[in-house]
C-alpha atoms as a PDB file:
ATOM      1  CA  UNK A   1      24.415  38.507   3.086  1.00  0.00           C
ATOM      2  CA  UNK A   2      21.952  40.220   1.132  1.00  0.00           C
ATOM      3  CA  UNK A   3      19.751  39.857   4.189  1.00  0.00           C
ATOM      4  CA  UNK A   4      21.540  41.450   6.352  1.00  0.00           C
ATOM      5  CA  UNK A   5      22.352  44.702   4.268  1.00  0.00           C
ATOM      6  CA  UNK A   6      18.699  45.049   3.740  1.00  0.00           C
ATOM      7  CA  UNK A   7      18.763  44.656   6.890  1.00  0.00           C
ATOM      8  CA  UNK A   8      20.969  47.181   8.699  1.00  0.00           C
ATOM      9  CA  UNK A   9      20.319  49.726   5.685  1.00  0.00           C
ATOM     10  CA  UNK A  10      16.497  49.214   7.437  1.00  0.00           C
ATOM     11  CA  UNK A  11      17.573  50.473  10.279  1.00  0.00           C
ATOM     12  CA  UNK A  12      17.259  47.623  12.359  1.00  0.00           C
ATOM     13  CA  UNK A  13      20.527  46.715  14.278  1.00  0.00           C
ATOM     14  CA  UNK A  14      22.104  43.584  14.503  1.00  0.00           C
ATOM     15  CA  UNK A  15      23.134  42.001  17.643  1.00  0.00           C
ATOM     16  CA  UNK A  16      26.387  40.452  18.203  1.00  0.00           C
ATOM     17  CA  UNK A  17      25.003  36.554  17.547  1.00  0.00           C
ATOM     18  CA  UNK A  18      23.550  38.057  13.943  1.00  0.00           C
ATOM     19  CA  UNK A  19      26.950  39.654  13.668  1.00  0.00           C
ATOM     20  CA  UNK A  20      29.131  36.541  14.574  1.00  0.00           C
ATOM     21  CA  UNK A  21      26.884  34.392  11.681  1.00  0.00           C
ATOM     22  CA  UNK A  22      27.583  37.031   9.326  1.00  0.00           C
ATOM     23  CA  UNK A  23      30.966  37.112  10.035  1.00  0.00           C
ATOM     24  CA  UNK A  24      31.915  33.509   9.585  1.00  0.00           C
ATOM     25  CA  UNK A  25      29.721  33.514   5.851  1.00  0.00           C
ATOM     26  CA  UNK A  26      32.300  35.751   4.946  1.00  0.00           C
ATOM     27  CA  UNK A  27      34.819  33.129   6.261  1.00  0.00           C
ATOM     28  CA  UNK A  28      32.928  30.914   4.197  1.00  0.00           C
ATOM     29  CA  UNK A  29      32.909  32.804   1.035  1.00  0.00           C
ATOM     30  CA  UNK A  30      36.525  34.118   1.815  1.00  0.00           C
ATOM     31  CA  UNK A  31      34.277  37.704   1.241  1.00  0.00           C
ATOM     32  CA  UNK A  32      37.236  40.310   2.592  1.00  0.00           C
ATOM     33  CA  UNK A  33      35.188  43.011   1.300  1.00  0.00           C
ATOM     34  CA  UNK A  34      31.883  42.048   2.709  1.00  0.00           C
ATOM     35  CA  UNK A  35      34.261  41.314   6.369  1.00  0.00           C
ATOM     36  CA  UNK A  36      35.770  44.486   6.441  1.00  0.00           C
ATOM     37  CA  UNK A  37      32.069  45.962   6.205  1.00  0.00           C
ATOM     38  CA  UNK A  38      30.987  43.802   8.801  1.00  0.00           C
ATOM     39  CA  UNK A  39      33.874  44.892  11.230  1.00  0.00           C
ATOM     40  CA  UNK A  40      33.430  48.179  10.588  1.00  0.00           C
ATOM     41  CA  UNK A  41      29.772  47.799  11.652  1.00  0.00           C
ATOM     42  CA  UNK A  42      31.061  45.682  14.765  1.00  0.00           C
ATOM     43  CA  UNK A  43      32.716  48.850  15.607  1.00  0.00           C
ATOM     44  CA  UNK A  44      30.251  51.164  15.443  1.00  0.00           C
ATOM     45  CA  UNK A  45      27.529  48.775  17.025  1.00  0.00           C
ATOM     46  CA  UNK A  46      29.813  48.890  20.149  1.00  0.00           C
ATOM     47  CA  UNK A  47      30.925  45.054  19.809  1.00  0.00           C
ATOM     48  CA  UNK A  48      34.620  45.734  19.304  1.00  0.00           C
ATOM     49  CA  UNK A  49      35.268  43.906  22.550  1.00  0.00           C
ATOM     50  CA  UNK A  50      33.272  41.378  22.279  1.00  0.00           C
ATOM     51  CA  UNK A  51      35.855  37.758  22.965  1.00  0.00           C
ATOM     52  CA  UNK A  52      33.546  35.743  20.452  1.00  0.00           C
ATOM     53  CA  UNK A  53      33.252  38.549  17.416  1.00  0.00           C
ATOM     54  CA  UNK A  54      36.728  39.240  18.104  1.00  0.00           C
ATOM     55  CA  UNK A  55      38.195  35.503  17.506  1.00  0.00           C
ATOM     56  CA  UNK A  56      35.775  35.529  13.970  1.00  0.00           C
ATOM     57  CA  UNK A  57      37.427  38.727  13.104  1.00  0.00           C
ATOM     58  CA  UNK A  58      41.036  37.129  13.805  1.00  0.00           C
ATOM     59  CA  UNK A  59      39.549  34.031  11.464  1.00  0.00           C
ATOM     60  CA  UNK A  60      38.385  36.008   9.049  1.00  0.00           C
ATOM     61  CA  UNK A  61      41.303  38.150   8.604  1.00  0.00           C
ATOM     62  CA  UNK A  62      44.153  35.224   8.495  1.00  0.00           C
ATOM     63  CA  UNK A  63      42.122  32.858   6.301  1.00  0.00           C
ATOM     64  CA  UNK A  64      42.084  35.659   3.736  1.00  0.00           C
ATOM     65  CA  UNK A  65      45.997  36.317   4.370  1.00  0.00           C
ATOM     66  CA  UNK A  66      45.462  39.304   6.020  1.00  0.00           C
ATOM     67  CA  UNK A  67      47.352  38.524   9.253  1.00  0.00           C
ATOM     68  CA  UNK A  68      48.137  41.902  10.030  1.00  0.00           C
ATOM     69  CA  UNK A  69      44.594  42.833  10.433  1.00  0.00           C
ATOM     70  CA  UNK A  70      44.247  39.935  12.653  1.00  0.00           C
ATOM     71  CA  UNK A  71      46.847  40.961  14.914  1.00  0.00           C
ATOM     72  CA  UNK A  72      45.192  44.322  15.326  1.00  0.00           C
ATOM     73  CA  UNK A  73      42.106  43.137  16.097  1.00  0.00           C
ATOM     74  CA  UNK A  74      43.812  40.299  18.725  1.00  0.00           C
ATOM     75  CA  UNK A  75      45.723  43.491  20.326  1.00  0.00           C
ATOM     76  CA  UNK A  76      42.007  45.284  20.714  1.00  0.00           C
ATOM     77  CA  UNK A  77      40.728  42.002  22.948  1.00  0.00           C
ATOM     78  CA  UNK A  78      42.789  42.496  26.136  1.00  0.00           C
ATOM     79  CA  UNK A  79      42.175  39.257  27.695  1.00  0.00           C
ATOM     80  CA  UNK A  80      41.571  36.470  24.997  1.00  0.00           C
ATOM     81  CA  UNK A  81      40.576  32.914  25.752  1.00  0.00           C
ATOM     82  CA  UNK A  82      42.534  29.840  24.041  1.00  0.00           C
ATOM     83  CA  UNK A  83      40.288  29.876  21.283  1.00  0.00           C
ATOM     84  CA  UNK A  84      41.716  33.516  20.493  1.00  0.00           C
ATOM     85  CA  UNK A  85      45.193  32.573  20.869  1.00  0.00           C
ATOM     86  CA  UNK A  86      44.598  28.979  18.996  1.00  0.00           C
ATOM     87  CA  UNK A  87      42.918  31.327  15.921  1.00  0.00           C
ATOM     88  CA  UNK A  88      45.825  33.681  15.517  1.00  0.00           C
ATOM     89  CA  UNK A  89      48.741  31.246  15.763  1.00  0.00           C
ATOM     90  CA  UNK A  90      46.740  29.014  13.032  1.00  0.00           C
ATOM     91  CA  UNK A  91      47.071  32.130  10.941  1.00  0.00           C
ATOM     92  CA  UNK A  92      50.298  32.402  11.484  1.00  0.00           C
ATOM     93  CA  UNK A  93      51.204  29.222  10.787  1.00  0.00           C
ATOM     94  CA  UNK A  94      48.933  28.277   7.881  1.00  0.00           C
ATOM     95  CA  UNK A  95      50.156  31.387   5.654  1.00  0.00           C
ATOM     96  CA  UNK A  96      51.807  30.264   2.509  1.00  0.00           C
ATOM     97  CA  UNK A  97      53.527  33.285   1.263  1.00  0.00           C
ATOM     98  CA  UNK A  98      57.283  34.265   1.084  1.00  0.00           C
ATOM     99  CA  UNK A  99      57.578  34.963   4.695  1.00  0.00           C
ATOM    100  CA  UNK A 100      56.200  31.852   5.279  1.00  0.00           C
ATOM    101  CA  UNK A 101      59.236  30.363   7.634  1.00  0.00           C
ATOM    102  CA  UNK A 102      59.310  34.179   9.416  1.00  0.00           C
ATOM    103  CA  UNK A 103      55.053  33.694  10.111  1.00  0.00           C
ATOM    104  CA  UNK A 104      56.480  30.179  11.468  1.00  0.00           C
ATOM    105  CA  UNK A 105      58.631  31.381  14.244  1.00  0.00           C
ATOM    106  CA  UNK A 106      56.551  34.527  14.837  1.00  0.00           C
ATOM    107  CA  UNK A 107      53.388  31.629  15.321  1.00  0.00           C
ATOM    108  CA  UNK A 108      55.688  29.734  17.959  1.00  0.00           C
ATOM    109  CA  UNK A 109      56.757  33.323  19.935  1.00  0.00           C
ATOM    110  CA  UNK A 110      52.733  33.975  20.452  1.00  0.00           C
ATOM    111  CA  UNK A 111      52.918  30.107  22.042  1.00  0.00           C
ATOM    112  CA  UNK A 112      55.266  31.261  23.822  1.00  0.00           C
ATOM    113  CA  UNK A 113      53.976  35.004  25.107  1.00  0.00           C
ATOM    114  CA  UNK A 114      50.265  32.970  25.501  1.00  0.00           C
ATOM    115  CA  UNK A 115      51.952  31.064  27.985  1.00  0.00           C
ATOM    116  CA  UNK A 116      53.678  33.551  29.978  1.00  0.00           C
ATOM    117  CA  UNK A 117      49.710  35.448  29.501  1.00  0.00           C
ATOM    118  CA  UNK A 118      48.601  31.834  31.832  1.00  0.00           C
ATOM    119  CA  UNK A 119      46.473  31.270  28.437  1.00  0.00           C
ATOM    120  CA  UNK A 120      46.768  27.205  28.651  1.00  0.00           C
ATOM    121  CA  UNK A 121      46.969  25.721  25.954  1.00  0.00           C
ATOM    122  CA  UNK A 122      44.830  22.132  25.156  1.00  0.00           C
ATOM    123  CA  UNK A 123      45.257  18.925  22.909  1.00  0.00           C
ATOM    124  CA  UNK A 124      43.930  21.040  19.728  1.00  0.00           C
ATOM    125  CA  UNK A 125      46.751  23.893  20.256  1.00  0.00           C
ATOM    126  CA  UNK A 126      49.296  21.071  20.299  1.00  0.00           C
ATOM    127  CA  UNK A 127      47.557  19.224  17.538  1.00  0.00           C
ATOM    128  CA  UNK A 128      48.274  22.418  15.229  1.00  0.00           C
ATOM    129  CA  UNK A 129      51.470  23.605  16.703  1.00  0.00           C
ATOM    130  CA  UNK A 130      53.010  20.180  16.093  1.00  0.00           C
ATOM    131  CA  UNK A 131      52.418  19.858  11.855  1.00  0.00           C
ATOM    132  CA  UNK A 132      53.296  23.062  11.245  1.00  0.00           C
ATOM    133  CA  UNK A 133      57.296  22.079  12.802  1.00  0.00           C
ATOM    134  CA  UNK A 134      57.265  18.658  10.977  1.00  0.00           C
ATOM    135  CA  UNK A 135      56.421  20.343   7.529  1.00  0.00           C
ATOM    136  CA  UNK A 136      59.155  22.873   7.671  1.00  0.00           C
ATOM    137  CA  UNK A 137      61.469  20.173   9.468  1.00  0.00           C
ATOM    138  CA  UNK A 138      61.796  22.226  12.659  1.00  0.00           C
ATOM    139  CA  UNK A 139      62.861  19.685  14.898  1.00  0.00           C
ATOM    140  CA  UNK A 140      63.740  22.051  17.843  1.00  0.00           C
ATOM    141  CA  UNK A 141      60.133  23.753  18.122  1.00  0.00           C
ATOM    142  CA  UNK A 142      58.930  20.246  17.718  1.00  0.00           C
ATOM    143  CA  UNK A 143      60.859  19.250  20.677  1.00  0.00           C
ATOM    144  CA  UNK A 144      59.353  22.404  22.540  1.00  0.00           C
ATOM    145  CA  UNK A 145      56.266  21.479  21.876  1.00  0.00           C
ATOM    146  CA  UNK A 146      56.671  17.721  23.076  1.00  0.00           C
ATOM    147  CA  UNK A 147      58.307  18.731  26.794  1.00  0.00           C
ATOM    148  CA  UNK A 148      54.911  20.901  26.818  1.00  0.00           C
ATOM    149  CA  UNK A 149      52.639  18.043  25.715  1.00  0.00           C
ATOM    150  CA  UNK A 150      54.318  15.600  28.652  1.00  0.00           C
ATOM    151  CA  UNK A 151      54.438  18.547  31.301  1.00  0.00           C
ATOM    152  CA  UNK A 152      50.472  18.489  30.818  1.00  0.00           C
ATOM    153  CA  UNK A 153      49.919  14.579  30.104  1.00  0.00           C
ATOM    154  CA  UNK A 154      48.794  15.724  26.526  1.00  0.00           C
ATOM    155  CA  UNK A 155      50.931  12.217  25.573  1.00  0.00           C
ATOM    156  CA  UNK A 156      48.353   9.778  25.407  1.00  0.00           C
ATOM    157  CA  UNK A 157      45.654  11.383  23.306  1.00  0.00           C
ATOM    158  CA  UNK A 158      45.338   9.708  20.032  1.00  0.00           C
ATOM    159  CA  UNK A 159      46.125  12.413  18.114  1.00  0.00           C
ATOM    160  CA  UNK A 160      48.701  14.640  19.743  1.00  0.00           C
ATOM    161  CA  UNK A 161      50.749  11.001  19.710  1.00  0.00           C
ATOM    162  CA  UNK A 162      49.955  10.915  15.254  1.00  0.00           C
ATOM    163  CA  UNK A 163      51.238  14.370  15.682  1.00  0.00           C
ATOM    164  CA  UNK A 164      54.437  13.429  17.691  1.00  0.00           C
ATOM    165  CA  UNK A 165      55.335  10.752  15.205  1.00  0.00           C
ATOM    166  CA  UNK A 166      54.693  12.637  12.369  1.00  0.00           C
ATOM    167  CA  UNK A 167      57.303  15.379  13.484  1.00  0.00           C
ATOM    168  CA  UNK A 168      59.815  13.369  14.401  1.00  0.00           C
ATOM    169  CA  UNK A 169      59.736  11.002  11.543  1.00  0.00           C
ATOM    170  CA  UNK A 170      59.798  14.049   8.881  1.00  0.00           C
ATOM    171  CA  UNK A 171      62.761  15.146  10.927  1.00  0.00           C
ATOM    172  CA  UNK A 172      64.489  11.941  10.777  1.00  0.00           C
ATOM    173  CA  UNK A 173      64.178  11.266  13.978  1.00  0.00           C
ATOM    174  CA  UNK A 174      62.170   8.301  13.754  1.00  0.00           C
ATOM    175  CA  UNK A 175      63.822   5.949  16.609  1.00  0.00           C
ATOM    176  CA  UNK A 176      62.425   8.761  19.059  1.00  0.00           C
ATOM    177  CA  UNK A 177      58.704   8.441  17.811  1.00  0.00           C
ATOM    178  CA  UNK A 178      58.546   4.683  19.627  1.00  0.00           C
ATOM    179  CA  UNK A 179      57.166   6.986  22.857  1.00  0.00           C
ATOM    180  CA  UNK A 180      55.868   6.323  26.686  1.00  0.00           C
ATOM    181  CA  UNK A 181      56.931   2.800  26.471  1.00  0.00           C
ATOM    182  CA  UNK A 182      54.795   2.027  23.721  1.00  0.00           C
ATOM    183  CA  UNK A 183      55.869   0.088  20.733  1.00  0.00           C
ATOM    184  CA  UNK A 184      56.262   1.359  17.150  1.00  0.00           C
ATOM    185  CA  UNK A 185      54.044  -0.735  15.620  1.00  0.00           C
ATOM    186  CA  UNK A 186      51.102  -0.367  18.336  1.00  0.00           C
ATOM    187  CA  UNK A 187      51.471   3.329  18.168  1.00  0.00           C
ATOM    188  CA  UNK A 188      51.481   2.934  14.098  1.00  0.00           C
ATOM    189  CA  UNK A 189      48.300   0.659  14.479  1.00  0.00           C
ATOM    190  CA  UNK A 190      46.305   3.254  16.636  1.00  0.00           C
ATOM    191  CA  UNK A 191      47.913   5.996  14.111  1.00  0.00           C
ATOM    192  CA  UNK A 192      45.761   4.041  11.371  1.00  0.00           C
ATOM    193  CA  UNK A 193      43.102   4.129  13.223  1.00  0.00           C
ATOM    194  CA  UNK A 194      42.957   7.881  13.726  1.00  0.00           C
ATOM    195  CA  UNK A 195      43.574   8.732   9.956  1.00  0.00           C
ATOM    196  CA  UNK A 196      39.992   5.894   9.565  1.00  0.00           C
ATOM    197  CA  UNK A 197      38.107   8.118  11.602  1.00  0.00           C
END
């Protein structure tokens, strides 16, 4: 960090690959300060639009509970990539503060609008989506999530099936985690075998 104040206060101007390092030591560091400098000379560098500096920014700004600077800069990017989307509805859904059950619902409506944007969501999105209802015992969003998961054949990926149990188990639900045909205890087995890796 020191670096790259000397740096810039040299007169010599990042690029947007300088930038993006910069920006995820501050993720690192959880160095708000230091990120709000570094956005501020995104924007006057002319990178505000860039999709990669923009999806730091969103990480930056949600893993130091600052969502609603991570929805501005989101709203900036007008056509964001599932790694965009994926970052903001983890910040959503990762925030533990007293809204936490409102940041919840408000993660699963941006599933829902980044779907109606044609963003498709992959095995990772689910992967997150999926813990996030079994910890606050959401068993309807979980359920949302699942007719997704078999709509795109998501079903038989190791870990989007650990997920699946996982929900429906903390829901209570257990007798619908035995999925696809497969038995409990084979699907338990391969579960082990996940959490080994």
């Amino acid at each position: 960090m020191v670096l790259y104040l000397q740096m810039v206060s040299g007169g010599i101007l990042p690029d947007q690959f300088t930038l993006s390092f910069i920006v995820k030591a501050c993720i690192g560091l959880r160095a708000l300060h230091l990120g709000k400098l570094v956005h501020a000379h995104i924007l006057v560098f002319g990178y505000d639009y860039d999709l990669y500096l923009a999806t730091s920014l969103v990480e930056m700004y949600a893993k130091c509970h600052k969502i609603e600077c991570a929805h501005l800069v989101f709203n900036k990017v007008s056509h964001g990539d599932i790694f965009l989307w994926t970052v903001l509805i983890s910040g959503y859904l990762h925030i533990g503060d007293h809204e936490c059950a409102l940041n919840l619902l408000y993660g699963f409506l941006l599933f829902r609008r980044m779907l109606l944007h044609g963003v498709e969501p992959d095995k990772v999105t689910m992967c997150m989506l999926l813990p996030a209802c079994s910890h606050s015992a959401i068993l309807q969003l979980g359920m949302e999530v699942h007719a997704y998961i078999l709509r795109r054949s998501f079903e038989l990926d190791l870990y989007v099936v650990s997920s699946l149990i996982d929900i429906y188990a903390k829901c209570g639900c257990l007798p619908s985690a035995s999925f696809f045909g497969m038995p409990l205890l084979l699907v338990m087995e391969s579960m082990a075998t996940v959490k080994k890796l």
